[in-house]
Structure formats: structure tokens, C-alpha cells
Protein backbone atom coordinates (compact mmCIF):
# COMPACT_ATOMS: atom_id res chain seq x y z
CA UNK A 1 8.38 -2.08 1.22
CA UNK A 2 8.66 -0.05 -1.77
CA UNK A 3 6.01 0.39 -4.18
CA UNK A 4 8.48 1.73 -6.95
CA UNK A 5 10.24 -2.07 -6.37
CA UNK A 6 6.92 -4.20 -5.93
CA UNK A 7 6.06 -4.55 -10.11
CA UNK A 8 5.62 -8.14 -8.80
CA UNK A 9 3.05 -7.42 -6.52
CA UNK A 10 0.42 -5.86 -9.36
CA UNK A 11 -3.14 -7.60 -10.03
CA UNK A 12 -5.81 -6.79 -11.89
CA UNK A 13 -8.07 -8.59 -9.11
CA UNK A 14 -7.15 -8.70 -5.39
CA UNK A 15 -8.81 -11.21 -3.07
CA UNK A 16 -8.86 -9.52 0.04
CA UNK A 17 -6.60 -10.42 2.94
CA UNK A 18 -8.40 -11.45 6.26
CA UNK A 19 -12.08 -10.58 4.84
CA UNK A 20 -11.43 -6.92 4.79
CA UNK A 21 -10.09 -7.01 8.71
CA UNK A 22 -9.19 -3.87 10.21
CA UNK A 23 -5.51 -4.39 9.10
CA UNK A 24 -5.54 -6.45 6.26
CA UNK A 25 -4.56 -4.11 3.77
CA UNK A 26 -2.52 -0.98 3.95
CA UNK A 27 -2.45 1.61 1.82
CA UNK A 28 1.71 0.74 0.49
CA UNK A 29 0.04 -2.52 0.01
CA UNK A 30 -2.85 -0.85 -2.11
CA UNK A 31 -0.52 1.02 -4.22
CA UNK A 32 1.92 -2.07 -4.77
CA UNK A 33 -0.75 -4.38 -6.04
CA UNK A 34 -3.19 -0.97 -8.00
CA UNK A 35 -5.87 -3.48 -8.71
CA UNK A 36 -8.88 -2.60 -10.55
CA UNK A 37 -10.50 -5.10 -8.42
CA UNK A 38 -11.21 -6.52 -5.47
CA UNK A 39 -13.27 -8.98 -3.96
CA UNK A 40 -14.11 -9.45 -0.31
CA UNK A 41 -15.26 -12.70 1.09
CA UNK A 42 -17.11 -12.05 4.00
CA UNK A 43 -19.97 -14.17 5.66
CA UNK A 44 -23.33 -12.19 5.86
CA UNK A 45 -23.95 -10.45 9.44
CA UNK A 46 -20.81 -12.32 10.55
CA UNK A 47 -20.03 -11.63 13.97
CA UNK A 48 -16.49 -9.84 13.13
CA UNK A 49 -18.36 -6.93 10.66
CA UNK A 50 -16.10 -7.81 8.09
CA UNK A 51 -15.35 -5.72 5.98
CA UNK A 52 -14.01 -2.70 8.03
CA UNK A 53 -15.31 0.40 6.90
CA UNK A 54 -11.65 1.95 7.13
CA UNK A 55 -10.69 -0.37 5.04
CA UNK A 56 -13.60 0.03 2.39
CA UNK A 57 -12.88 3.74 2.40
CA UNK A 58 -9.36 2.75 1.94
CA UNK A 59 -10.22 0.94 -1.41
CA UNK A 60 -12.66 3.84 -2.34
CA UNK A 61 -9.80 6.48 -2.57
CA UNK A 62 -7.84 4.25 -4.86
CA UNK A 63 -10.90 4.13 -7.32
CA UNK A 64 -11.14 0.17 -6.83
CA UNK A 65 -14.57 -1.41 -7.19
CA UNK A 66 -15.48 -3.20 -4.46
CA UNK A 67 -17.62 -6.89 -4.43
CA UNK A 68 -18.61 -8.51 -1.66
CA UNK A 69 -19.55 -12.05 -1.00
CA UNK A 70 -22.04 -11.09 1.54
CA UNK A 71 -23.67 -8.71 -0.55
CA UNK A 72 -23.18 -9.87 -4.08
CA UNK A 73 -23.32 -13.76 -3.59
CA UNK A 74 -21.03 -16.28 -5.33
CA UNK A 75 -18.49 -14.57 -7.91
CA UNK A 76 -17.43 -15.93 -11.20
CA UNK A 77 -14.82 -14.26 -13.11
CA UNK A 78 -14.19 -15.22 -16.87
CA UNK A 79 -10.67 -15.18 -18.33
CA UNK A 80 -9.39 -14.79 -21.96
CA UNK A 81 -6.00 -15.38 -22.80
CA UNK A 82 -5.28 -15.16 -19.17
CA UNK A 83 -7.15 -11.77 -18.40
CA UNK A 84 -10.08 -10.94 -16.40
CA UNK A 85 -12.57 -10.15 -19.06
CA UNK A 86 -15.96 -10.44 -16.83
CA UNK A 87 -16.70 -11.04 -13.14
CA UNK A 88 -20.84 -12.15 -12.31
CA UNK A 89 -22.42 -12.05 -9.31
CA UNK A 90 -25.33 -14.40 -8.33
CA UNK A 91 -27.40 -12.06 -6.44
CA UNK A 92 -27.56 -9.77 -9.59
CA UNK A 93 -28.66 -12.43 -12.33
CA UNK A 94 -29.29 -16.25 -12.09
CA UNK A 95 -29.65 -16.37 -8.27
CA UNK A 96 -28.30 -19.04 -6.17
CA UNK A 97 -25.86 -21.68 -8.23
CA UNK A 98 -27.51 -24.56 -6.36
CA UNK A 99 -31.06 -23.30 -7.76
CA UNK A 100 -29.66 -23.38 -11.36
CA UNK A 101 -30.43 -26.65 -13.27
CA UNK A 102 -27.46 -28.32 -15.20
């Protein structure tokens, strides 16, 4: 694949393949998509140790910040006129959604 051809491939957010598996994500895949973003959904202490740490490091060079289910809890990401304009993590405000009243 070339990254020069892959304009299609660019994100702004990247859900990561395979919960951050060893070879989810290679670095021609990185380039192609440049997100600013991206979020891994991994269960906590899951028996796997998703997300590999080549792979975090991986993400790290490319200057994309990182969020992680297991460590940051349920993600909500707010759009205006179809752009990421905020992402919120649980474990850093409200806590749990299911302890949050209607």
C-alpha cells in the first residue's frame, strides 16, 4: 500500500484494530490514516495484555494521543458539523454512566 495513494484512508479518530494486538497496526497503516486520535478498547487485566506495548510506542512516535477503555472507562466523543470537537472519559469526570441519574 501506498501512503501517498491512501487520502481515503485519513481519520481524525482511529478505533484500534484487534485491541491494540501485536499486529494490528503497522506503521504504513499509521501514516495512511495520521489520526490525531486513537482509541483502544481493551478489557481491564484481560488475559491477552492488550494493548501491546510495541504497538503503543508505535502510536507514541506518530504524536497520537492514546485512550484506553481499560484505563479511561467509557468514551464519548461530541461532533459538530461532522467533526470531532470533544472526546470524555468516565473515569476522569462523572464516573460510571450506569451511576449517573437521567
Amino acid at each position: 500500500m501506498s501512503v501517498l495513494g491512501s487520502a481515503g484512508l485519513a481519520s481524525e479518530i482511529l478505533l484500534v484494530p484487534h485491541h491494540g494486538s501485536r499486529t494490528s497496526s503497522s506503521e504504513t497503516f499509521l501514516q495512511a490514516v495520521a489520526p490525531r486520535v486513537a482509541i483502544i478498547q481493551a478489557g481491564y487485566r484481560n488475559r491477552f495484555r492488550h494493548p501491546s506495548q510495541a504497538v503503543l510506542a508505535r502510536y507514541r512516535e506518530q504524536g497520537v494521543r492514546v485512550l484506553r477503555t481499560d484505563h479511561d472507562g467509557a468514551l464519548t466523543i461530541r461532533f459538530s458539523n461532522g467533526r470531532p470537537t470533544e472526546i470524555l472519559a468516565t473515569r476522569a469526570g462523572t464516573g460510571p454512566y450506569w451511576r449517573i441519574r437521567p
